[in-house]
Protein backbone atom coordinates (compact mmCIF):
# COMPACT_ATOMS: atom_id res chain seq x y z
CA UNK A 1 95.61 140.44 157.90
CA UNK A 2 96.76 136.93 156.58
CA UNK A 3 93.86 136.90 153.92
CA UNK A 4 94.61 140.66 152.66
CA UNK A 5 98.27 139.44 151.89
CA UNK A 6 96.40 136.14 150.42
CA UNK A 7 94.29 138.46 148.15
CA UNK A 8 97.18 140.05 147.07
CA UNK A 9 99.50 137.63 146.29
CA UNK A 10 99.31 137.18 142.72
CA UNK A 11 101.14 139.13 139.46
CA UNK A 12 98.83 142.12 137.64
CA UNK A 13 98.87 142.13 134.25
CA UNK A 14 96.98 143.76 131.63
CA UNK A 15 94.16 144.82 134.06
CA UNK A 16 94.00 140.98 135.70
CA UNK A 17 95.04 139.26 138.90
CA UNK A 18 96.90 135.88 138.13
CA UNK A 19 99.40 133.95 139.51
CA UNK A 20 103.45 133.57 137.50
CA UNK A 21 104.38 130.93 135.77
CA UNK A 22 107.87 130.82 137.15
CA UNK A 23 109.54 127.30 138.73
CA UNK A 24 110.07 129.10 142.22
CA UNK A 25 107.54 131.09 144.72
CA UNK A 26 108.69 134.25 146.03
CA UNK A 27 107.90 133.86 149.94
CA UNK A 28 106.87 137.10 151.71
CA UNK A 29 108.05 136.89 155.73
CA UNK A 30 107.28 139.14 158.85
CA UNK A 31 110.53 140.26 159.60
CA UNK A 32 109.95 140.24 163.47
CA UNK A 33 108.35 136.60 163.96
CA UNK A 34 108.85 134.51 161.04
CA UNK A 35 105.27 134.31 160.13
CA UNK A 36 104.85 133.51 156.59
CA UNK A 37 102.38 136.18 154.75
CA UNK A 38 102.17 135.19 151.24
CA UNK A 39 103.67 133.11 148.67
CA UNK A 40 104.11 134.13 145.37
CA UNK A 41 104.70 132.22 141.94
CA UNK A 42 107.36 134.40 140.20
CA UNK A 43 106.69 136.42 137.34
CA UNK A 44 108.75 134.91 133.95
CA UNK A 45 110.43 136.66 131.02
CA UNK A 46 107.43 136.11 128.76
CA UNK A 47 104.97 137.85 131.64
CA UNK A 48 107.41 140.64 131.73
CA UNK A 49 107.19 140.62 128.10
CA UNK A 50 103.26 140.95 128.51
CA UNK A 51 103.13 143.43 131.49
CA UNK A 52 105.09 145.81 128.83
CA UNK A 53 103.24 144.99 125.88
CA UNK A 54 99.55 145.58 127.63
CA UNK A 55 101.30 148.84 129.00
CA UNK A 56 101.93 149.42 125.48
CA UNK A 57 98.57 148.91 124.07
CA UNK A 58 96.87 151.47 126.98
CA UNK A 59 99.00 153.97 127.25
CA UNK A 60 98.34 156.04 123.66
CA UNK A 61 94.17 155.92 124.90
CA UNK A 62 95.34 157.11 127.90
CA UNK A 63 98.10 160.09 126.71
CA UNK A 64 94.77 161.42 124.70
CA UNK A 65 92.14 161.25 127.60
CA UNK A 66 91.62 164.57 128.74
CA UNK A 67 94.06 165.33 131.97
CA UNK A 68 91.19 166.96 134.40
CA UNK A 69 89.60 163.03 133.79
CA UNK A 70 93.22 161.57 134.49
CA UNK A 71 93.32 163.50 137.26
CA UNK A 72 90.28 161.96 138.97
CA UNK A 73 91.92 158.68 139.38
CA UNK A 74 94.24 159.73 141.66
CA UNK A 75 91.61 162.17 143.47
CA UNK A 76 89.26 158.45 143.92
CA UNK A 77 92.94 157.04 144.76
CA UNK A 78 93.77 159.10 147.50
CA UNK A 79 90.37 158.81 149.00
CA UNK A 80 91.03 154.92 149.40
CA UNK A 81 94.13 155.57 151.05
CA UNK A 82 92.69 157.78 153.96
CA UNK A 83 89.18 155.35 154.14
CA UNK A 84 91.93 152.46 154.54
CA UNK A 85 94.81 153.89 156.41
CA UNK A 86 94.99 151.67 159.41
CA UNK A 87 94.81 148.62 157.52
CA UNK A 88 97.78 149.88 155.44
CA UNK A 89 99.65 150.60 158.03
CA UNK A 90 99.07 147.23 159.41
CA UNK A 91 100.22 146.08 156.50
CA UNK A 92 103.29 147.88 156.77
CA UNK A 93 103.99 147.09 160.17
CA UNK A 94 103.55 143.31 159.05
CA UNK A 95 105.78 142.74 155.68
CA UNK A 96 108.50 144.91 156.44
CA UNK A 97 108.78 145.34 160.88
CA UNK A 98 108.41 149.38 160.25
CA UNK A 99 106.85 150.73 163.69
CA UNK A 100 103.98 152.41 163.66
CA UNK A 101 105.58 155.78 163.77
CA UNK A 102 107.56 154.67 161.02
CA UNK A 103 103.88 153.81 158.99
CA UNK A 104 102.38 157.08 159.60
CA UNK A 105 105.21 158.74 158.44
CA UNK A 106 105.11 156.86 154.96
CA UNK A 107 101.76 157.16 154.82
CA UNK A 108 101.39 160.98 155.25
CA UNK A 109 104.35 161.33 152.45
CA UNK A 110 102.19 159.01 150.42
CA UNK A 111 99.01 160.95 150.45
CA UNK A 112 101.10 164.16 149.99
CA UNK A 113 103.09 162.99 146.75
CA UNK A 114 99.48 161.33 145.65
CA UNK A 115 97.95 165.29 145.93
CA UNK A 116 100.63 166.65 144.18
CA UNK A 117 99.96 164.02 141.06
CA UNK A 118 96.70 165.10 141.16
CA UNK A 119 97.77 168.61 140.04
CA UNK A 120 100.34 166.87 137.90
CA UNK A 121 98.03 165.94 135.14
CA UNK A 122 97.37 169.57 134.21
CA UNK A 123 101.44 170.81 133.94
CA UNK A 124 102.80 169.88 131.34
CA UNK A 125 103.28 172.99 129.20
CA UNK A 126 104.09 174.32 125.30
CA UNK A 127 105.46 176.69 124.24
CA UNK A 128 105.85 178.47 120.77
CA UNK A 129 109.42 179.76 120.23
CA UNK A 130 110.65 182.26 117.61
CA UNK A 131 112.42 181.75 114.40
CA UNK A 132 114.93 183.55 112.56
CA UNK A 133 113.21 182.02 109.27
CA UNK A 134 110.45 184.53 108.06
CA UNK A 135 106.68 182.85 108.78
CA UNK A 136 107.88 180.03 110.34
CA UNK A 137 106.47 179.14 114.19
CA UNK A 138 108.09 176.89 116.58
CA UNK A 139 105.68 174.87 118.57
CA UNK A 140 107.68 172.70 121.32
CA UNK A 141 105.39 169.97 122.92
CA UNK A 142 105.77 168.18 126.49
CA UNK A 143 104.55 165.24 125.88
CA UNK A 144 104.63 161.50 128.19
CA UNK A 145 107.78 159.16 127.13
CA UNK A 146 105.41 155.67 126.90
CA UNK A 147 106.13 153.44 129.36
CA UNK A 148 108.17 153.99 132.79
CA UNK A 149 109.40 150.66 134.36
CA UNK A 150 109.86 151.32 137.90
CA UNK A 151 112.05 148.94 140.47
CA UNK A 152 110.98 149.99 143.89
CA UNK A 153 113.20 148.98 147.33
CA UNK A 154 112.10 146.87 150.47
CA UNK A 155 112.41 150.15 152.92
CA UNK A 156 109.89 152.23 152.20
CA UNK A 157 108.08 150.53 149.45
CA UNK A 158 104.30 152.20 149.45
CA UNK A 159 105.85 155.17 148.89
CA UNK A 160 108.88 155.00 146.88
CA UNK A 161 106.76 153.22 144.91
CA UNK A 162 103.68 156.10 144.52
CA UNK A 163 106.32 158.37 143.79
CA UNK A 164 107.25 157.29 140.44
CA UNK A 165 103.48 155.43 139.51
CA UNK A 166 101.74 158.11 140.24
CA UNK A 167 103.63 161.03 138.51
CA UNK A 168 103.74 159.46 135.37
CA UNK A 169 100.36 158.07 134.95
CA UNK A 170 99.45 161.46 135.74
CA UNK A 171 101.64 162.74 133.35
CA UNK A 172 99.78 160.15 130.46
CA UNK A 173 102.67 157.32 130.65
CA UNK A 174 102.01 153.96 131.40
CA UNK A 175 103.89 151.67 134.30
CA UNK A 176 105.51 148.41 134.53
CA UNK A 177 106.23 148.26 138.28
CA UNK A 178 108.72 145.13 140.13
CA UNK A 179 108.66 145.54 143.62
CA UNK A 180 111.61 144.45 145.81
CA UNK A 181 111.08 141.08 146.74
CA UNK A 182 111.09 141.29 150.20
CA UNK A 183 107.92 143.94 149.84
CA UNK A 184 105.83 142.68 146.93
CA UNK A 185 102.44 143.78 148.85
CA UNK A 186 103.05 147.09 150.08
CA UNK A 187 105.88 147.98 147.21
CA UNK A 188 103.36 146.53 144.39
CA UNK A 189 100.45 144.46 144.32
CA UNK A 190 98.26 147.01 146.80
CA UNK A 191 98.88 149.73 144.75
CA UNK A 192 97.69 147.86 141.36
CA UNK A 193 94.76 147.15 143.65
CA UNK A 194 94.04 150.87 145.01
CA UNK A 195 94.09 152.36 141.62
CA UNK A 196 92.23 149.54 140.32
CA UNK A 197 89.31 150.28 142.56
CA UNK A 198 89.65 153.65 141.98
CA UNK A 199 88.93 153.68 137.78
CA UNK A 200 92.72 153.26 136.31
CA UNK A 201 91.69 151.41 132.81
CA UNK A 202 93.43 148.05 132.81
CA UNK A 203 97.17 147.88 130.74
CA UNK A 204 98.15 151.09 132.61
CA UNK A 205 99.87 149.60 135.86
CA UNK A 206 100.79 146.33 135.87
CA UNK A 207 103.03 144.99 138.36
CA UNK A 208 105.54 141.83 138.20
CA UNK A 209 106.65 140.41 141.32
CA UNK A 210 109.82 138.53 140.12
CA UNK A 211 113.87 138.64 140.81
CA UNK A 212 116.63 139.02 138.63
CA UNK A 213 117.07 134.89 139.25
CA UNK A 214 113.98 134.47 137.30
CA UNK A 215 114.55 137.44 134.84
CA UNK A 216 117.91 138.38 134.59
CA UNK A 217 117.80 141.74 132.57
CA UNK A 218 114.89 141.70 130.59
CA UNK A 219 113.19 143.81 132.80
CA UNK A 220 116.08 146.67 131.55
CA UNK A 221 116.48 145.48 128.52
CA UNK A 222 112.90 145.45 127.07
CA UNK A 223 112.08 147.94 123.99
CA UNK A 224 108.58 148.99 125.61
CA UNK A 225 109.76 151.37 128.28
CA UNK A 226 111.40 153.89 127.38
CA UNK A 227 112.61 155.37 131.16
CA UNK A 228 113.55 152.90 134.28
CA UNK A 229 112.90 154.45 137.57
CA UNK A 230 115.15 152.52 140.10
CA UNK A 231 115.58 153.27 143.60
CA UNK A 232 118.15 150.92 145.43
CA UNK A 233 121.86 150.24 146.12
CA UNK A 234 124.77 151.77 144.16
CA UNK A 235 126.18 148.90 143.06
CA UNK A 236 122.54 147.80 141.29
CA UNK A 237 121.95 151.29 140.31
CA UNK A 238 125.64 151.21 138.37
CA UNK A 239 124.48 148.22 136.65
CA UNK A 240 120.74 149.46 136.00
CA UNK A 241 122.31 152.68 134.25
CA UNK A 242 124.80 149.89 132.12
CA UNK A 243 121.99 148.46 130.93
CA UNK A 244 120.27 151.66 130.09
CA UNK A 245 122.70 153.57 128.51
CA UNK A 246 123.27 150.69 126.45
CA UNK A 247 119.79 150.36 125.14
CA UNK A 248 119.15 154.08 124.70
CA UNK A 249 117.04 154.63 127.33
CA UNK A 250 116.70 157.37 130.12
CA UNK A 251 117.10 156.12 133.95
CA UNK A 252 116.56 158.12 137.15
CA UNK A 253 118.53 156.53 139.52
CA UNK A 254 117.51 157.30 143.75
CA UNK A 255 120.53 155.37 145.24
CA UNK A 256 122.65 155.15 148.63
CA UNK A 257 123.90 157.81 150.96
CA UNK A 258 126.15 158.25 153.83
CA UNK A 259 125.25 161.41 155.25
CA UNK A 260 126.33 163.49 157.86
CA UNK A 261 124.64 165.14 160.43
CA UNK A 262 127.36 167.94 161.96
CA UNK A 263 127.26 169.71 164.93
CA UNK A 264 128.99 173.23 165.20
CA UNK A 265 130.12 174.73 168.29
CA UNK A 266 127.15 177.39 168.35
CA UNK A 267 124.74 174.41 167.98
CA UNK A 268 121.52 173.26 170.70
CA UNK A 269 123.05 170.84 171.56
CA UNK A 270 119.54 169.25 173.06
CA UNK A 271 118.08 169.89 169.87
CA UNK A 272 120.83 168.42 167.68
CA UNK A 273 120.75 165.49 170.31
CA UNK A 274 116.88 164.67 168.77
CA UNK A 275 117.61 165.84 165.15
CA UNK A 276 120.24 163.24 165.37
CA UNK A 277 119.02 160.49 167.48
CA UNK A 278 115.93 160.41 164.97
CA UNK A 279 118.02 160.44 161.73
CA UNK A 280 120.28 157.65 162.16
CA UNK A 281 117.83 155.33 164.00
CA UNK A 282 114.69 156.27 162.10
CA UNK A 283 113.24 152.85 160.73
CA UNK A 284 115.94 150.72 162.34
CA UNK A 285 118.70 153.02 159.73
CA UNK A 286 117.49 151.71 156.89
CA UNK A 287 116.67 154.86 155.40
CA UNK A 288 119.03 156.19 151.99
CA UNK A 289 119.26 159.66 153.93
CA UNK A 290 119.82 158.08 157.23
CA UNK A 291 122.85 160.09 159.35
CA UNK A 292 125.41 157.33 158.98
CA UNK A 293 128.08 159.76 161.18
CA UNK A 294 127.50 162.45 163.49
CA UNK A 295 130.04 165.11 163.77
CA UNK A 296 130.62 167.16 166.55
CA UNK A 297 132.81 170.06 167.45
CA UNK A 298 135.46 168.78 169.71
CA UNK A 299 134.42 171.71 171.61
CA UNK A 300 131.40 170.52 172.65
CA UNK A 301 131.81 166.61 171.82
CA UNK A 302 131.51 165.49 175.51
CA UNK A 303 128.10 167.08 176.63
CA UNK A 304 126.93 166.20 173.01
CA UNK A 305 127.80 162.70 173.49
CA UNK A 306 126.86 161.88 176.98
CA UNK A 307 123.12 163.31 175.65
CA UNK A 308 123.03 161.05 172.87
CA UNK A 309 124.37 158.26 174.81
CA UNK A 310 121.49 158.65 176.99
CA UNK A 311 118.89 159.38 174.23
CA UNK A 312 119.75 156.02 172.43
CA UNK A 313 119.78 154.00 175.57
CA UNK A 314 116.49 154.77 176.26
CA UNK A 315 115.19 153.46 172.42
CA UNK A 316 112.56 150.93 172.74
CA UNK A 317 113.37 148.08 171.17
CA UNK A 318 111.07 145.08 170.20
CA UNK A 319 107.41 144.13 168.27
CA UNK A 320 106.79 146.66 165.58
CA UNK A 321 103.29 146.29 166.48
CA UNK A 322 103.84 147.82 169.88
CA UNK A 323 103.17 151.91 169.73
CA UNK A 324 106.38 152.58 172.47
CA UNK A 325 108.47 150.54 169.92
CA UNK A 326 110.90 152.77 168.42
CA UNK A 327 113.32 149.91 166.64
CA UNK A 328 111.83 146.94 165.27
CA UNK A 329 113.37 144.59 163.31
CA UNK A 330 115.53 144.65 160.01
CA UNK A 331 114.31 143.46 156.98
CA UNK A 332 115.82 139.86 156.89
CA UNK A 333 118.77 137.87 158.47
CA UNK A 334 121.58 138.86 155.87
CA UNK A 335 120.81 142.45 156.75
CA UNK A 336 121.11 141.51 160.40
CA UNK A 337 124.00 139.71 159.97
CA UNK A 338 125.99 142.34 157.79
CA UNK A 339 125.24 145.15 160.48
CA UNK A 340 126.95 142.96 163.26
CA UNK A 341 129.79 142.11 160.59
CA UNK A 342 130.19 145.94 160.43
CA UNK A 343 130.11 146.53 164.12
CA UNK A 344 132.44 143.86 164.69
CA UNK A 345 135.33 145.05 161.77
CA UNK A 346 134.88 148.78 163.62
CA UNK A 347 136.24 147.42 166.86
CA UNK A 348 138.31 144.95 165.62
CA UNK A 349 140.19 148.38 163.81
CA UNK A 350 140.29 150.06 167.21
CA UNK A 351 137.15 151.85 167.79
CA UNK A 352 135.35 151.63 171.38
CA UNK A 353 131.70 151.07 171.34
CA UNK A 354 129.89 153.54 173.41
CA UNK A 355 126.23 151.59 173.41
CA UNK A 356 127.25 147.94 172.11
CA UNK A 357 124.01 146.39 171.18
CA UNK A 358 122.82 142.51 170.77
CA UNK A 359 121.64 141.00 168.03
CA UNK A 360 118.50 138.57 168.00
CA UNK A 361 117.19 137.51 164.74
CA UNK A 362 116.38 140.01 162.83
CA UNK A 363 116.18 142.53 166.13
CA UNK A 364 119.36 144.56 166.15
CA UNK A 365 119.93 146.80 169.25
CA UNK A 366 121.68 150.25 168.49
CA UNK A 367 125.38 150.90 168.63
CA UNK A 368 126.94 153.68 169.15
CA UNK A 369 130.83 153.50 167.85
CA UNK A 370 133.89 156.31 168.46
CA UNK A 371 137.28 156.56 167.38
CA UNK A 372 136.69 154.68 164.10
CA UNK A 373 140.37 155.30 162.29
CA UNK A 374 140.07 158.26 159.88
CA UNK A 375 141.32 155.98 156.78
CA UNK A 376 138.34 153.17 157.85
CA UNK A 377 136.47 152.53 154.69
CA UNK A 378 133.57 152.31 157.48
CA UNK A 379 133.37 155.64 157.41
CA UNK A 380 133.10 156.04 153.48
CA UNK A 381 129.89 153.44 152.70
CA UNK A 382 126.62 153.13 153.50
CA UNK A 383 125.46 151.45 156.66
CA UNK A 384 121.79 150.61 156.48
CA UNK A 385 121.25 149.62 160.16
CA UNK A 386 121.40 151.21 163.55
CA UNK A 387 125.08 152.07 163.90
CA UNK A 388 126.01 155.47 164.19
CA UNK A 389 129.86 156.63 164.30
CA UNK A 390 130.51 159.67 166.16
CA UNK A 391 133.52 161.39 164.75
CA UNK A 392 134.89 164.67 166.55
CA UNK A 393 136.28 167.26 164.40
CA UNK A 394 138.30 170.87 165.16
CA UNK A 395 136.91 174.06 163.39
CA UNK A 396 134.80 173.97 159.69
CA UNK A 397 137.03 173.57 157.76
CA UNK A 398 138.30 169.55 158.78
CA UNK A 399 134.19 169.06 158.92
CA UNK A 400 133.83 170.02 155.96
CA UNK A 401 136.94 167.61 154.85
CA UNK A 402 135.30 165.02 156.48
CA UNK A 403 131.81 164.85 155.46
CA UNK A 404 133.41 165.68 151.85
CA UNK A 405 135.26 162.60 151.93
CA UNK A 406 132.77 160.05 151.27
CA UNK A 407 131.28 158.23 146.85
CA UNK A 408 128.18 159.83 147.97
CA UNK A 409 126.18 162.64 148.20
CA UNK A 410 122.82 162.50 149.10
CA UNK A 411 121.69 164.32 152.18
CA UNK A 412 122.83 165.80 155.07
CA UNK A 413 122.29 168.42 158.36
CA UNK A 414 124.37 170.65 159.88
CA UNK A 415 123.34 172.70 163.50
CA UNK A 416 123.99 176.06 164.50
CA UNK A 417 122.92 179.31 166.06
CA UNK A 418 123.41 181.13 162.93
CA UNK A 419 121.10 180.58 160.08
CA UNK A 420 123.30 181.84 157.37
CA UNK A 421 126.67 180.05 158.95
CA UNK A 422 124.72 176.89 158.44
CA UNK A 423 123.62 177.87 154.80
CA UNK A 424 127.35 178.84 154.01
CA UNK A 425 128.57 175.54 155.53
CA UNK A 426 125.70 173.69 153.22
CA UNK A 427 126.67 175.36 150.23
CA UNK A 428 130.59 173.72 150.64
CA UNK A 429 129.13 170.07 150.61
CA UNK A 430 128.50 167.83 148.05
CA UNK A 431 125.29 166.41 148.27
CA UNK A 432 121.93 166.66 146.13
CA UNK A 433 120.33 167.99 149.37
CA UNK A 434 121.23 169.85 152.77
CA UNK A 435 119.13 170.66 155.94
CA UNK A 436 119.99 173.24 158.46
CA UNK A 437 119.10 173.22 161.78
CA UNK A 438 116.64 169.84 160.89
CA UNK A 439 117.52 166.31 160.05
CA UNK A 440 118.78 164.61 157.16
CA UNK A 441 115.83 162.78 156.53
CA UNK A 442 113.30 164.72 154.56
CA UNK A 443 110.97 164.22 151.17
CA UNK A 444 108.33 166.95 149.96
CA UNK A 445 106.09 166.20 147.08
CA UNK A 446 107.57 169.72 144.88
CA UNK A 447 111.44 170.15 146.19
CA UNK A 448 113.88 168.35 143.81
CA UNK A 449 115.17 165.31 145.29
CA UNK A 450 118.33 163.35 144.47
CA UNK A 451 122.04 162.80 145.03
CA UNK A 452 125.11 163.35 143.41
CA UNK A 453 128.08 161.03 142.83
CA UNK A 454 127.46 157.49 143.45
CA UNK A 455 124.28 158.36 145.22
CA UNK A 456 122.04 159.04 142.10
CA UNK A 457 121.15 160.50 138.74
CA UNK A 458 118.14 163.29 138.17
CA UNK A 459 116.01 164.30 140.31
CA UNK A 460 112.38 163.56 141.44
CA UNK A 461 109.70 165.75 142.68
CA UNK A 462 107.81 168.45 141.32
CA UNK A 463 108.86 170.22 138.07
CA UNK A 464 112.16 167.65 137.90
CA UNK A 465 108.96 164.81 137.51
CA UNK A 466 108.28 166.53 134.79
CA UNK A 467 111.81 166.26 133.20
CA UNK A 468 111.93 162.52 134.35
CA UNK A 469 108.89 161.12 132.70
CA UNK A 470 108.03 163.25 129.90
CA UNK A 471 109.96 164.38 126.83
CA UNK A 472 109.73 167.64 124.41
CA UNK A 473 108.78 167.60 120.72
CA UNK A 474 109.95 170.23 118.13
CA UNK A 475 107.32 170.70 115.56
CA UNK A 476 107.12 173.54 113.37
CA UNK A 477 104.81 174.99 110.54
CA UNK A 478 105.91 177.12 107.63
CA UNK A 479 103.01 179.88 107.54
CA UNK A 480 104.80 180.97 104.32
CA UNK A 481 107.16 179.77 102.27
CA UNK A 482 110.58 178.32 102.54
CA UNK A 483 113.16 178.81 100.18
CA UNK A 484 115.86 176.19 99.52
CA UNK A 485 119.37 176.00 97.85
CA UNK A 486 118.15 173.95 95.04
């Protein structure tokens, strides 16, 4: 494993593997023993400048070359994947202390976005639009924006990652891609190495594993790319859009949430137990669509809560590496250390902790926290660890209130025994998505995904790909002839 990470330690630019240049190495860590992986030289400004530049250079080749050969990239691409799935889930398990269960499920979202590139290549669609001038047609062209720079986050960083590459190089773009740097193998450098092996001319993906230390904007600021991908915090995402909008270019922002998962008095409640238990604890929390609070009906809030209780006691927690591990660790020590900071500012406001769990290193046991005060700003931000608040409510109408009453709006679940009471309830909630009967954790390769308020701008997926990394061009042709004023 140590010499994979060692192979894949370096910056790739312009079709080559070579280390930075920068004055500081970027040191990639197992989160669960301390085991150094890789080191990495950072990338500089003037690499940046070069990533962009060779993404530059390929990308007009590659917007003419036919889309059924584009398309067999990602075909060959997608075959590595499956021939090499254990060792990328090993790699997983390794950089970023995901469990196993946790790996399979990013790598079966992986291959599924990767098939659905495949088919992107061949979507983009004219169209020729009428005219109220006599002989004139109105051709409207989709055609790929340039280059996409795409900042990728430490969570689930093959595939948030694959989601934007993929998509538009299919769609004839090139990519500038900087990993998070607590993920620069599985977020970056083995992805410029699967679609390397798998035909991508060199230019098209390059990847730059550097920080903002290094950097500072010029990642945003660059005139190359023309749309930034970012997926990340709020508070980044507010300053990646700044930076954007300032420089005239388009960003698709995939930010925080603080979803709710609710619990109606109609609801199975063994069923809502599960839904619930795997949304807020699924990779240790720190998932955007995680179920930050669980709302029950104070009808049914006791039996609900001594099953979930009981269901998170029973959470395995320990070596990622282990298959009956269910929590592994957090991603690094400052995460750690904010999640007890949290747990620690809910009691100290009153609430009683119904599972109180220890912290060691970066292994953080699950709490389970009631009677958080209704004005806590806990309740309002994103917690990206395994705390859960459980907040009783009376009726719809106060749930509704309360899952309202949050900057974000990303995802969300709500249980019942009637399909269309949990649709109307979903339709009352401001979020970019909304599950009933299900968890709030869900991504499919077609279904628009994204947030509103502080949790995002545009979507992702499917024909909203499409919007994201391509752009439409008007051209007409006079078949006749014009007449003019003068």
């Amino acid at each position: 494993m140590s010499s994979c990470f060692t192979d894949l330690a370096q910056q790739y630019i312009d079709g080559e593997w070579r280390p930075g240049t920068g004055s500081w190495d970027v040191i990639d860590f197992n989160p669960y023993d301390d085991e150094k992986l890789a080191s990495i030289t950072v990338a500089t400004v003037d690499e940046v400048d070069q990533a962009y530049q060779a993404a530059a250079r390929a990308q007009k080749k590659w917007a003419e070359t036919n889309p059924y050969t584009r398309r067999a990239v990602f075909e060959r691409s997608l075959r590595l994947i499956e021939d090499r799935e254990q060792e990328i889930a090993d790699l997983i398990i390794a950089e970023l202390g995901g469990t196993r269960v946790k790996a399979g499920f990013e790598l079966h979202l992986a291959k599924e976005f990767l098939r659905e590139s495949i088919h992107l290549a061949l979507r983009p669609e004219g169209k020729i639009l009428p005219s109220p001038t006599e002989g004139k047609e109105n051709r409207v062209y989709r055609v790929p924006v340039g280059v996409v720079g795409v900042i990728s986050p430490f969570n689930f960083p093959f595939l948030l990652s694959l989601k934007s590459v993929a998509p538009a190089l299919a769609l004839g773009n090139a990519v500038v891609l900087k990993p998070h740097q607590n993920t620069p193998i599985a977020g970056g450098t083995l992805l410029a190495k699967i679609f390397e092996e798998a035909g991508l001319p060199g230019g098209l993906l390059n990847v730059v594993v550097t920080d903002i230390a290094e950097i500072g904007d010029a990642f945003l600021e660059h005139p190359v790319p023309k749309v930034i991908s970012f997926t990340g915090s709020d508070k980044v995402g507010r300053h990646v859009a700044t930076v954007c909008a300032r420089h005239f270019k388009r960003s698709v922002l995939e930010l925080g949430g603080n979803s709710a998962l609710v619990v109606l008095d109609d609801a199975d409640l063994d069923y809502a137990v599960d839904a619930a238990v795997f949304s807020r604890f699924v990779h240790q929390g720190q998932v955007c669509m995680a179920a930050n609070r669980v709302l029950v009906d104070a009808s049914v809030a006791d039996e609900f809560t001594e099953k979930f209780v009981a269901k998170v006691r029973s959470l395995k927690v320990g070596d990622p590496r282990d298959p009956e591990t269910v929590i592994g660790p957090v991603i690094n020590s400052a995460q750690a250390n904010a999640i007890s900071g949290i747990v620690e500012q809910a009691l100290a406001e009153g609430a009683t902790a119904l599972v109180r769990g220890s912290t060691t290193n970066n292994l953080v046991e699950p709490t389970v926290l009631t009677g958080v005060p209704a004005d806590s700003a806990l309740l309002r931000q994103e917690v990206f660890g395994p705390v859960v608040f459980l907040v009783p409510f009376d009726g719809e109408e106060e749930a509704v209130r309360i899952v309202n009453d949050t900057p974000y709006g990303l995802s969300g679940a709500v249980h019942t025994g009637d399909i269309e009471r949990g649709v109307a309830f979903a339709k009352r909630i401001d979020t970019g998505m909304f599950h009933v009967n299900d968890g709030t954790v869900h991504d499919e390769p077609i279904v628009p995904f994204g947030g509103e308020k502080h949790s995002g701008l545009g979507r992702l997926n499917g024909e909203t790909t499409l919007e994201a990394f391509t752009t439409v061009k008007w051209i007409s042709v006079q078949h006749g002839r014009s007449g003019f004023p003068f």
